[in-house]
C-alpha atoms as a PDB file:
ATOM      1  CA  UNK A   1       0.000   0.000   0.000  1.00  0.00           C
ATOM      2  CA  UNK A   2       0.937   3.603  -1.013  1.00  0.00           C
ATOM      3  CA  UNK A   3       2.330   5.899   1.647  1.00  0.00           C
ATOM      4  CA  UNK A   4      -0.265   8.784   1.388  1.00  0.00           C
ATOM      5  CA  UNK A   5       2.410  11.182   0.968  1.00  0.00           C
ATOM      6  CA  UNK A   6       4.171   9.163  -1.925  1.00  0.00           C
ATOM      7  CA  UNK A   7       6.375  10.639  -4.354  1.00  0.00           C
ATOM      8  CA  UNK A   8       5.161  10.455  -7.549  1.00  0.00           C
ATOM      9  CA  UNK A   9       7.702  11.034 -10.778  1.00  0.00           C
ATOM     10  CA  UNK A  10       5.373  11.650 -13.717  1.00  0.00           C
ATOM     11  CA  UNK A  11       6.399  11.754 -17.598  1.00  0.00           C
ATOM     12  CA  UNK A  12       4.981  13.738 -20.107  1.00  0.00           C
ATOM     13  CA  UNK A  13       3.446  15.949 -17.560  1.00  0.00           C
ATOM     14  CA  UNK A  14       2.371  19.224 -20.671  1.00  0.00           C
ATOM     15  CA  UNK A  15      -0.848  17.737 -21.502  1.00  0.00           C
ATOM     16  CA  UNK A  16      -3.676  14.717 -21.346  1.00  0.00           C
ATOM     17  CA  UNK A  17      -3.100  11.809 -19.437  1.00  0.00           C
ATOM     18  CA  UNK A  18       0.403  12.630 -18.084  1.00  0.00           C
ATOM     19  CA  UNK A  19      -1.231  15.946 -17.100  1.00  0.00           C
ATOM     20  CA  UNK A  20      -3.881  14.865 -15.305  1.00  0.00           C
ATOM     21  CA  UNK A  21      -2.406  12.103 -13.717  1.00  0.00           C
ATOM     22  CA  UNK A  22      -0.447  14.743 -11.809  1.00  0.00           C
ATOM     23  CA  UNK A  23      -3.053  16.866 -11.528  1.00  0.00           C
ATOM     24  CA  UNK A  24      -5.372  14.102  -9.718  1.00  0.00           C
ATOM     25  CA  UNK A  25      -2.407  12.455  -7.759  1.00  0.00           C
ATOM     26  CA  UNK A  26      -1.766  16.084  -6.007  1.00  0.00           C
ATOM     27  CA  UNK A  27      -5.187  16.370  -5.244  1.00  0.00           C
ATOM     28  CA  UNK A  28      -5.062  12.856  -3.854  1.00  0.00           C
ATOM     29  CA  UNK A  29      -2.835  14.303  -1.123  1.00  0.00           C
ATOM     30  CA  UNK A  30       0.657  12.774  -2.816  1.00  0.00           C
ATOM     31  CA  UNK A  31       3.748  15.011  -3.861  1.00  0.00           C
ATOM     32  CA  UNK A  32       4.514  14.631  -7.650  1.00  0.00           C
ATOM     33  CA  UNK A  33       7.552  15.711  -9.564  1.00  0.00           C
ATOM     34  CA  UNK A  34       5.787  16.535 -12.700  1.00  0.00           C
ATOM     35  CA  UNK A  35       8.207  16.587 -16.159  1.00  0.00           C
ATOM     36  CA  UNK A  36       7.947  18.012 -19.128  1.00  0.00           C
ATOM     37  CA  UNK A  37      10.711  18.770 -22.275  1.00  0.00           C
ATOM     38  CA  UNK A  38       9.683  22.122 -21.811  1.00  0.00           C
ATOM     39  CA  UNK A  39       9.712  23.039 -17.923  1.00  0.00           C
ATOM     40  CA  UNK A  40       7.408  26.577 -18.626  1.00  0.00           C
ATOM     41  CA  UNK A  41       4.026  24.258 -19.491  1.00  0.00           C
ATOM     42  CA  UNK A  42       4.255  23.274 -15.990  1.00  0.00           C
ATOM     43  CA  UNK A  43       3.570  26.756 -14.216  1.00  0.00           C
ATOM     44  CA  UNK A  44      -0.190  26.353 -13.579  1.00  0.00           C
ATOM     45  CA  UNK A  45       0.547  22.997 -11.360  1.00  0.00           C
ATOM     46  CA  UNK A  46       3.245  24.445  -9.198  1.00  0.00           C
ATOM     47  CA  UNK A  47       0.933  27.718  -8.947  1.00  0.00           C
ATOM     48  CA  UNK A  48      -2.074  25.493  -7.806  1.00  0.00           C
ATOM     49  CA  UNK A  49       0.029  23.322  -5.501  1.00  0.00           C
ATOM     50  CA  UNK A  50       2.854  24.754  -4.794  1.00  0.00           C
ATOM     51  CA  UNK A  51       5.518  22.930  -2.694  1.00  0.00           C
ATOM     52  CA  UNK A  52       3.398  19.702  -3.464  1.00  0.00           C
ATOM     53  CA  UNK A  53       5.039  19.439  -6.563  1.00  0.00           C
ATOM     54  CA  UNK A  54       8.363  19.956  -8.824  1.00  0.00           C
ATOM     55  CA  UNK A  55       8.312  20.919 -11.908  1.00  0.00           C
ATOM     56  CA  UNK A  56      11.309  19.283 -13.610  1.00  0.00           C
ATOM     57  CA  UNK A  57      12.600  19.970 -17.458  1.00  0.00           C
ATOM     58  CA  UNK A  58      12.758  16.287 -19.106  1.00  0.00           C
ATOM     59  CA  UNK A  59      13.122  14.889 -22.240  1.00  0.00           C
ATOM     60  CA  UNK A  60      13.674  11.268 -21.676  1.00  0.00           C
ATOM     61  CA  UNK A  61      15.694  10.477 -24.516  1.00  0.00           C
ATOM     62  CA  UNK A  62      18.629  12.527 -22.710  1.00  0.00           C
ATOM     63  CA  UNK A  63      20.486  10.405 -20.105  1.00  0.00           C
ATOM     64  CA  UNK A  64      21.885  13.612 -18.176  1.00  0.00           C
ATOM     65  CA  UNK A  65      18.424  14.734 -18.285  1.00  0.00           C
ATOM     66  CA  UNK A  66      17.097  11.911 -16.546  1.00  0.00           C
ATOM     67  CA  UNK A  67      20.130  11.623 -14.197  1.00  0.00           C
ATOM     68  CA  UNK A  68      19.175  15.103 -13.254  1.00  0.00           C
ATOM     69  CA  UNK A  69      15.722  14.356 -12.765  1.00  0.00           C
ATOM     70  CA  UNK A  70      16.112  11.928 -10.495  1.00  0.00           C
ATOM     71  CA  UNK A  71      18.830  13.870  -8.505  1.00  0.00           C
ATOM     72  CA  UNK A  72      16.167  16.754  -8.325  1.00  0.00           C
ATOM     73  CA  UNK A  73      13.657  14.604  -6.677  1.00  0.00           C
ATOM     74  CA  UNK A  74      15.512  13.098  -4.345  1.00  0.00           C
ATOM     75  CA  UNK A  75      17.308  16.915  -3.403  1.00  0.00           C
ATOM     76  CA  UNK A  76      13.154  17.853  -2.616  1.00  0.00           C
ATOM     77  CA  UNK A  77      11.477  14.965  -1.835  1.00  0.00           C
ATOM     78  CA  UNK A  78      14.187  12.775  -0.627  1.00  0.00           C
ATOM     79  CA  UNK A  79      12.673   9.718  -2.714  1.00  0.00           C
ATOM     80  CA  UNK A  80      10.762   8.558  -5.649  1.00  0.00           C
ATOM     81  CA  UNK A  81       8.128   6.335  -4.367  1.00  0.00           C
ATOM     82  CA  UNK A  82       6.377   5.810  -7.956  1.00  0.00           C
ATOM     83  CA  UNK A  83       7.744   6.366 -11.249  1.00  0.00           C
ATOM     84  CA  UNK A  84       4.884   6.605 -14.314  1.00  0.00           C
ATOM     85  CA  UNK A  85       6.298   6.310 -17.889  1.00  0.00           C
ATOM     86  CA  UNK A  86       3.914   8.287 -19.711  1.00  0.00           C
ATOM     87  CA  UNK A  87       5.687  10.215 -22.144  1.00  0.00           C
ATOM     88  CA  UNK A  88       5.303   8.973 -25.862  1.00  0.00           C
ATOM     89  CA  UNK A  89       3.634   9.551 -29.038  1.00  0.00           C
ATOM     90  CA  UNK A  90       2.255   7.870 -32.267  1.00  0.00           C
ATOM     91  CA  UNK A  91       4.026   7.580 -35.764  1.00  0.00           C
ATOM     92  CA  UNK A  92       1.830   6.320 -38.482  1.00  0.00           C
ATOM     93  CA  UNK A  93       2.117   4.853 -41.563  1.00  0.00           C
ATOM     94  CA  UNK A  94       2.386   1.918 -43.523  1.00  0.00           C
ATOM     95  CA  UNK A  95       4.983  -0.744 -42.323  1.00  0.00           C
ATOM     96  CA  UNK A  96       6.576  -0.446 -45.829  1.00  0.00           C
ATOM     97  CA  UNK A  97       6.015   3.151 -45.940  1.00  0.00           C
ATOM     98  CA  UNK A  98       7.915   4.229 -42.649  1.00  0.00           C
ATOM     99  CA  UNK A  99      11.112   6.471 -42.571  1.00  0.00           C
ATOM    100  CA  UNK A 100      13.959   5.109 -40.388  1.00  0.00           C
ATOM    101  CA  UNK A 101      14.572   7.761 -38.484  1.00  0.00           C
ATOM    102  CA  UNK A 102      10.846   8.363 -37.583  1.00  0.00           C
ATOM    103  CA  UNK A 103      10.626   4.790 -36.566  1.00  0.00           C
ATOM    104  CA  UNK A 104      13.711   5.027 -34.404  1.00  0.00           C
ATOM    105  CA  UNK A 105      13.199   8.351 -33.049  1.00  0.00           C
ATOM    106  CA  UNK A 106       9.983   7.250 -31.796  1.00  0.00           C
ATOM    107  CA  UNK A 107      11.236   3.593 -30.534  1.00  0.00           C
ATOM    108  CA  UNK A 108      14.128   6.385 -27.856  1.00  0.00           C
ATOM    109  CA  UNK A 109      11.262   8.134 -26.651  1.00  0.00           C
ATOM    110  CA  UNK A 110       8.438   5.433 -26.139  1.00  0.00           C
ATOM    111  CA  UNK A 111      10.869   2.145 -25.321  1.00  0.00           C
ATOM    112  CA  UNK A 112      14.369   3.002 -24.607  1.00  0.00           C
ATOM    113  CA  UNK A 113      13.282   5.699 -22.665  1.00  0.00           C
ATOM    114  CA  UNK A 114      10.913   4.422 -19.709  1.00  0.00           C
ATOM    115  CA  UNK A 115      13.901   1.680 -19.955  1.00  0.00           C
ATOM    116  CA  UNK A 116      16.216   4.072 -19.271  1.00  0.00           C
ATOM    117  CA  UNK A 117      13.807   5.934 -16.416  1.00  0.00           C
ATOM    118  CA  UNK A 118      13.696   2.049 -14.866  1.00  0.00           C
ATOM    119  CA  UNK A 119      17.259   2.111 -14.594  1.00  0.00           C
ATOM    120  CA  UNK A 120      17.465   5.255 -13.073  1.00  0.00           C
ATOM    121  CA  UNK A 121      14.878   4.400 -10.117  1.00  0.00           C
ATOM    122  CA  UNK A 122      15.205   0.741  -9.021  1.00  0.00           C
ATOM    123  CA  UNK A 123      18.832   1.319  -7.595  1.00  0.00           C
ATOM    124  CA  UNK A 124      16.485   3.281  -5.086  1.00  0.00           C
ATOM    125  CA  UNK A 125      13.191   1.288  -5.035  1.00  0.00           C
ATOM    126  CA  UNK A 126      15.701  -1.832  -3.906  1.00  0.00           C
ATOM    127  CA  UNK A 127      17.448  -0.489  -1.440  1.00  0.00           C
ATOM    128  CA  UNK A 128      14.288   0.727   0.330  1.00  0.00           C
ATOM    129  CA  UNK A 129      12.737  -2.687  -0.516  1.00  0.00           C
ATOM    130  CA  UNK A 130       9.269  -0.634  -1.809  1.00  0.00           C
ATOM    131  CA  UNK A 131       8.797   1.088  -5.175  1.00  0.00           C
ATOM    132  CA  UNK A 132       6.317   1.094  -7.932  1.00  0.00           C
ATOM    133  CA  UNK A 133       6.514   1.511 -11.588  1.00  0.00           C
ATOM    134  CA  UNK A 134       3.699   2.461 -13.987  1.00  0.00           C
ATOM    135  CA  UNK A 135       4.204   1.852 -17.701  1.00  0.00           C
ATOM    136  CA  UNK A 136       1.446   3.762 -19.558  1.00  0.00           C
ATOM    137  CA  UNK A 137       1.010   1.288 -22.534  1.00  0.00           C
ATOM    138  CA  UNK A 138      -2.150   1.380 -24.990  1.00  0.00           C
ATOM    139  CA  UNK A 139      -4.697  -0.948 -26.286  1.00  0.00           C
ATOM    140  CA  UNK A 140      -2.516  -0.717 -29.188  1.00  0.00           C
ATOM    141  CA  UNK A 141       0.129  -2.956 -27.014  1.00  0.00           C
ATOM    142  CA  UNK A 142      -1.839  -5.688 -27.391  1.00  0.00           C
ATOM    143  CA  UNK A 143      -4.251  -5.431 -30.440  1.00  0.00           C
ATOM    144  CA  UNK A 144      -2.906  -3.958 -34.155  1.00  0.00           C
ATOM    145  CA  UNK A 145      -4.987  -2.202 -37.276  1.00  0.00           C
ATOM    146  CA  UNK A 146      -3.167  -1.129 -40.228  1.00  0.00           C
ATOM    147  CA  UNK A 147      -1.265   1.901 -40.042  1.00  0.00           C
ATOM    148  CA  UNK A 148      -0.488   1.654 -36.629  1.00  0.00           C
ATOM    149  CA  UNK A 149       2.516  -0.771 -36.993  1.00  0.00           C
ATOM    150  CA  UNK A 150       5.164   0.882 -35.363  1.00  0.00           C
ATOM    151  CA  UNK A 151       3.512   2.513 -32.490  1.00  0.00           C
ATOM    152  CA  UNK A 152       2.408  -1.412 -31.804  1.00  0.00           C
ATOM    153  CA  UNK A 153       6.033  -2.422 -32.141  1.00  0.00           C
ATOM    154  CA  UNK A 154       6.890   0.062 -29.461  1.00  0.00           C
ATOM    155  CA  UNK A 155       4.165  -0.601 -27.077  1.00  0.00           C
ATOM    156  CA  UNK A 156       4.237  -4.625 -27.563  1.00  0.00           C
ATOM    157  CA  UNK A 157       7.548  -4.276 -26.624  1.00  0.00           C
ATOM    158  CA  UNK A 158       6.890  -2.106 -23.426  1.00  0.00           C
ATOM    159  CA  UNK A 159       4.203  -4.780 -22.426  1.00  0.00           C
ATOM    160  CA  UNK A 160       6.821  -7.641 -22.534  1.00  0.00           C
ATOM    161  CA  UNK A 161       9.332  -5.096 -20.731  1.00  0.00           C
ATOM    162  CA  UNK A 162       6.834  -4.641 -17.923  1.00  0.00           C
ATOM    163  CA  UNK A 163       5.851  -7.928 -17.459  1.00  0.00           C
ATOM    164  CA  UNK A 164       9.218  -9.499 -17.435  1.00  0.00           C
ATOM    165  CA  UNK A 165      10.095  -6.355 -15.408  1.00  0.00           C
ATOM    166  CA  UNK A 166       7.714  -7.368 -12.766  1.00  0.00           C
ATOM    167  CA  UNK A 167       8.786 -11.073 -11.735  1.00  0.00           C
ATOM    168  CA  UNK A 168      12.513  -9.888 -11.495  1.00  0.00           C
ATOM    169  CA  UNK A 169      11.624  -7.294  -8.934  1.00  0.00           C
ATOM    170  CA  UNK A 170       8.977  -8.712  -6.928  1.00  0.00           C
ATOM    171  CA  UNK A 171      11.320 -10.233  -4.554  1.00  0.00           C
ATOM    172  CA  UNK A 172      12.699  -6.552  -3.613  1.00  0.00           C
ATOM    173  CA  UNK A 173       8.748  -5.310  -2.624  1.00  0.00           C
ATOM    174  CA  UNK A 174       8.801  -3.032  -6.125  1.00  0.00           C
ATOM    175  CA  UNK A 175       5.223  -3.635  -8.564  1.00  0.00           C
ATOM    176  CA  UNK A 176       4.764  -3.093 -11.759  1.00  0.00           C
ATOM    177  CA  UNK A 177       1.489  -1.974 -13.938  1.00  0.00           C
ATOM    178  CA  UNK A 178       1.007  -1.909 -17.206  1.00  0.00           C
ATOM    179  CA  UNK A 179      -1.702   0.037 -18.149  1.00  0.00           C
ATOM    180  CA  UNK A 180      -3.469  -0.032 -21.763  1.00  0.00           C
ATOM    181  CA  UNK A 181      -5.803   2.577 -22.378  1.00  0.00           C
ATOM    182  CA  UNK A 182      -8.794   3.258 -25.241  1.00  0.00           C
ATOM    183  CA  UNK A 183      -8.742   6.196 -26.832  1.00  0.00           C
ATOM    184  CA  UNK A 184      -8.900   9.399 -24.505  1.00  0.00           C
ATOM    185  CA  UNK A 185      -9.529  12.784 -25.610  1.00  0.00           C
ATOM    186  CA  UNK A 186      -6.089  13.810 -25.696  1.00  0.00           C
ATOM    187  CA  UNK A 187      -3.609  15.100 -28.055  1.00  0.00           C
ATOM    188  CA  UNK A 188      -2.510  11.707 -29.450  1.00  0.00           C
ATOM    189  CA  UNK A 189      -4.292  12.217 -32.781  1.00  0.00           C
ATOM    190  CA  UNK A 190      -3.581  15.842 -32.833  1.00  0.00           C
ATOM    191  CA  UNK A 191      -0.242  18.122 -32.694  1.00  0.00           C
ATOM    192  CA  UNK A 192       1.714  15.158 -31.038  1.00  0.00           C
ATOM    193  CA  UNK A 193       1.061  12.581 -33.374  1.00  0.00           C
ATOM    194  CA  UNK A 194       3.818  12.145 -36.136  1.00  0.00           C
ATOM    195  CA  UNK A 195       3.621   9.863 -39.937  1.00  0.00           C
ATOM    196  CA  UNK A 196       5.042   9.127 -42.435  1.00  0.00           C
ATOM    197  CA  UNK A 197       6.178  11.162 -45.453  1.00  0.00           C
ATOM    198  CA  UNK A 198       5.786   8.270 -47.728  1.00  0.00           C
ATOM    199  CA  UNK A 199       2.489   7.545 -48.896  1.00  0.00           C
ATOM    200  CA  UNK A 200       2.174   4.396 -51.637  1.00  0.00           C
ATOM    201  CA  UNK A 201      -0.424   4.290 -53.941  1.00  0.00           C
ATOM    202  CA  UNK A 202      -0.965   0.689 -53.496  1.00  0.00           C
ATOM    203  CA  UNK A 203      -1.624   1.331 -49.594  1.00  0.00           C
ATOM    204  CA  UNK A 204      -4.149   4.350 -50.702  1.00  0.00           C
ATOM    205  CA  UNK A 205      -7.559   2.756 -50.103  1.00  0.00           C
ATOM    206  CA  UNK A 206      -5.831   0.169 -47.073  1.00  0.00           C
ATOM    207  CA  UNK A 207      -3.710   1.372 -44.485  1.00  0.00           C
ATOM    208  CA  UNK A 208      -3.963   4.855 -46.082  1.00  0.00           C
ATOM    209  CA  UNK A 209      -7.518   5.640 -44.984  1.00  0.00           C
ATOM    210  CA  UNK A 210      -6.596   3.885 -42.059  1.00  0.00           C
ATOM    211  CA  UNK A 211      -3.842   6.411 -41.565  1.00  0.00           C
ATOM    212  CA  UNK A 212      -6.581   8.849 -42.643  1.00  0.00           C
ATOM    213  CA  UNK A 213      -9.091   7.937 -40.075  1.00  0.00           C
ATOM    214  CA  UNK A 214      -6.570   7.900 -37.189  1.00  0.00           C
ATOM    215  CA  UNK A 215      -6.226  12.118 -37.503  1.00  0.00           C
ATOM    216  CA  UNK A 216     -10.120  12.329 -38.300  1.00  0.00           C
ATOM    217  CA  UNK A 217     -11.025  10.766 -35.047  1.00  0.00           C
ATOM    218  CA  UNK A 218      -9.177  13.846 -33.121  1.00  0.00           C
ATOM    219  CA  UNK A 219     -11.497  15.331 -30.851  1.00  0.00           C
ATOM    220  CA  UNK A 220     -13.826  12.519 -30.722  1.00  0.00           C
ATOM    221  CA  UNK A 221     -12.625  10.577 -28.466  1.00  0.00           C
ATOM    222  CA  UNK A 222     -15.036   9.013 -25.973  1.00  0.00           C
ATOM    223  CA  UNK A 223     -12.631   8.856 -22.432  1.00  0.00           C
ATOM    224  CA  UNK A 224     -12.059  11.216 -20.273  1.00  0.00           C
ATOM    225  CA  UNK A 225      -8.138  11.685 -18.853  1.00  0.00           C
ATOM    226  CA  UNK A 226      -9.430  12.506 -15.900  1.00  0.00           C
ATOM    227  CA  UNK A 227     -11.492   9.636 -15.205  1.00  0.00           C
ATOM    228  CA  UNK A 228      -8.607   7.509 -16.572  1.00  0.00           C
ATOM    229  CA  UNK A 229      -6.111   9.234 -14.161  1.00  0.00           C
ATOM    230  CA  UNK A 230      -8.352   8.611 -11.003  1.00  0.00           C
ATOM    231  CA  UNK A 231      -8.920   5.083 -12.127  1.00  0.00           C
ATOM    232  CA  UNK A 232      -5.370   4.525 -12.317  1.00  0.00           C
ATOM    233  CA  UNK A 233      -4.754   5.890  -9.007  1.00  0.00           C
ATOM    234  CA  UNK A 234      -7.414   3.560  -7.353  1.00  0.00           C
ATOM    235  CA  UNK A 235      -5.395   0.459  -9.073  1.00  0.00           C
ATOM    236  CA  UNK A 236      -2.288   1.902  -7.562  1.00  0.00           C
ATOM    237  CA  UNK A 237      -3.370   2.269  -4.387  1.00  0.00           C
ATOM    238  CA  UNK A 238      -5.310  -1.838  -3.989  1.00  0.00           C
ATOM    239  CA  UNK A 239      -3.586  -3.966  -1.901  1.00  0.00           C
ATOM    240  CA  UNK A 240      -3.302  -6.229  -4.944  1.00  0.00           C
ATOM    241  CA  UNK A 241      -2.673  -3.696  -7.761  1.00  0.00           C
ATOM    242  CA  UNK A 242      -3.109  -5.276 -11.533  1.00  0.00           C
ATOM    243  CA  UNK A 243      -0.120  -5.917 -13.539  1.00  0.00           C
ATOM    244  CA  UNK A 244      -2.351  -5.259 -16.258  1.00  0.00           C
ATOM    245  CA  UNK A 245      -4.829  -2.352 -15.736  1.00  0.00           C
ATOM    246  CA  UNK A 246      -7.130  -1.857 -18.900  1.00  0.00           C
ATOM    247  CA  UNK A 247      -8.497   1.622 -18.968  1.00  0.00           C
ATOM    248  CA  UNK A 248     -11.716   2.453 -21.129  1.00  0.00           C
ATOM    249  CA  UNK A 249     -14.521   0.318 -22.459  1.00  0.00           C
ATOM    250  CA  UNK A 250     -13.223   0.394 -26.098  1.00  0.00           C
ATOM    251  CA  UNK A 251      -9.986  -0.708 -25.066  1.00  0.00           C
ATOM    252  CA  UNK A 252     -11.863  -3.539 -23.095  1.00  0.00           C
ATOM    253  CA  UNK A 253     -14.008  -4.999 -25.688  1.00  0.00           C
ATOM    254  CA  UNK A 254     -10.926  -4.727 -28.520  1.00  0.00           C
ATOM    255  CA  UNK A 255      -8.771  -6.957 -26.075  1.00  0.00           C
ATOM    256  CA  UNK A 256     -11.940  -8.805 -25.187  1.00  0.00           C
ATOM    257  CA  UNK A 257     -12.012 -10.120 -28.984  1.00  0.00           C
ATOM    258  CA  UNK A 258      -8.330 -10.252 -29.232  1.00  0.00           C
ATOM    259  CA  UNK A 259      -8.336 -13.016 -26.852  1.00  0.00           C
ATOM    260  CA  UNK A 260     -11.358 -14.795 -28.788  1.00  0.00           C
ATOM    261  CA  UNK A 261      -9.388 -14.598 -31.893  1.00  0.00           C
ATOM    262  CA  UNK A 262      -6.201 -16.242 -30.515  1.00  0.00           C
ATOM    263  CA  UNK A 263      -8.134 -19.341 -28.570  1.00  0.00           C
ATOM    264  CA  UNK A 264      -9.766 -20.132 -32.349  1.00  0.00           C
ATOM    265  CA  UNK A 265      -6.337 -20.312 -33.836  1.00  0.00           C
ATOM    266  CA  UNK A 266      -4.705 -21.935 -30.816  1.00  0.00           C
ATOM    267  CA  UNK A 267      -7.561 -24.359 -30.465  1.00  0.00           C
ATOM    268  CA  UNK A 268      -8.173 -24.931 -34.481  1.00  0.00           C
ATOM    269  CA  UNK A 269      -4.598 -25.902 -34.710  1.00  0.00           C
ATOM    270  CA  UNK A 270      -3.626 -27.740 -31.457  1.00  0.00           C
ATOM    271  CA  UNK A 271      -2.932 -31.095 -33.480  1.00  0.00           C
ATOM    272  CA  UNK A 272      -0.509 -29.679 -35.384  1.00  0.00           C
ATOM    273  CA  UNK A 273       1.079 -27.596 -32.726  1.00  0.00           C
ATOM    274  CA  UNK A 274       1.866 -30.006 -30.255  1.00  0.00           C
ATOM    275  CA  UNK A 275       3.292 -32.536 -33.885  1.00  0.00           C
ATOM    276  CA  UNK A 276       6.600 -31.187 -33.432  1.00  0.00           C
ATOM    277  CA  UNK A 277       7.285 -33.226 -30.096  1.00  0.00           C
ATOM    278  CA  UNK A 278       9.914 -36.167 -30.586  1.00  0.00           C
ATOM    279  CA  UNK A 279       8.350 -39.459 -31.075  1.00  0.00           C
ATOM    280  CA  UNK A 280       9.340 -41.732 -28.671  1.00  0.00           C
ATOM    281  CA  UNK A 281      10.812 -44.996 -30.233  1.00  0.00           C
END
């Protein structure tokens, strides 16, 4: 169980769910060190709450910036009690359209980095034997649709990071939650999503309105951060938090179907699966 006065070290603090997560964790009575890439987005928090929280500059593709992050925390707070890997951001496209660099500078911020924030925290979580680590994943970690590939390559790979993450330190008192939300009325399909600048004209009526339909469903998306923010919160604080929390009824009914899908191929081809075994003679 949380401390009530927990330490919370937040990602992607500017806007939607990494901004209301802090927003609703202060309010919950906790201390957060909110981060941003640019510190100045992060004036109205430390205004509203003042020594509550920190506002600390962060881009977590920058090793000395997350060294100093952590060093800033500990200089207020003494601690970081719960670290949530929010920050990240979409690149679309078809998986023979993408653009290497695109792909990879996307793959530093939404895998390496949270890696690299992990590595940064557990020296502490051990020693204290307590900790918690938050990996804000997305429906899209565990179902696909065309033009999504590579933000599904990143987040896959952050749900088999946080669940491998969370039998190896289990025996030191530290959880782990993944959490894989729907789509919330955030920015994602807006200013902070990135594509593509190859678009094939055999992809055009495929994974290009795909593509198409990702950006035309900004602004109609039917969660509320808030709510997903307080929800996440109340997982946090069971006494048997989830290691994987699923956030919005969308998301829900997508894994839901997901898991349907997979027990009709496992079960349609079971003969032939377990045919590989040697014979014995």
């Amino acid at each position: 169980m949380l401390e009530k006065n927990a330490v919370w070290l937040i990602t992607g603090c500017s806007t939607g769910l990494g901004r209301a997560l802090a927003q609703q964790a202060l309010k919950a009575g906790y201390r957060v060190v909110a981060t941003a890439r640019d510190r100045s987005v992060l004036g109205e928090l430390v205004k509203e709450h003042g020594e509550a929280v920190l506002a600390v500059e962060l881009d977590v593709t920058r090793p000395d910036q997350i060294e100093a992050a952590i060093a800033a925390s500990e200089a207020r707070f003494g601690t970081v009690d719960v670290l949530v890997n929010n920050a990240g951001y979409g690149y679309f496209g078809a998986i023979e359209e993408g653009e290497d660099a695109g792909v990879r500078a996307m793959f530093e911020t939404n895998v390496f980095g949270p890696w690299n924030m992990i590595k940064a925290v557990l020296p502490g979580m051990r020693n204290r034997k307590t900790g918690y680590v938050v990996n804000i994943s997305s429906v899209g970690g565990l179902v696909t649709y065309p033009a999504v590939g590579f933000y599904h390559m990143a987040k896959f790979a952050l749900e088999g990071l946080s669940e491998t993450l969370a039998k190896e330190v289990a025996p030191f008192g530290i959880g782990v939650t993944v959490v894989e939300p729907g789509a919330f009325l955030t920015d994602f399909r807006g200013g902070s999503a990135k594509q593509s600048n190859i678009r094939l004209p055999a992809y055009a009526d495929t994974a290009g309105k795909a593509r198409d339909n990702v950006f035309a469903a900004h602004g109609k998306q039917e969660n509320d951060p808030v709510l997903g923010a307080q929800a996440i919160i109340t997982a946090i604080e069971a006494a048997l938090p989830p290691l994987h929390l699923v956030i919005g009824g969308d998301a829900l009914d997508q894994i839901r179907q997901k898991i349907v899908d997979l027990k009709r191929d496992l079960d349609t081809w079971e003969d032939l699966t377990r045919s590989t075994k040697f014979q014995k003679k």
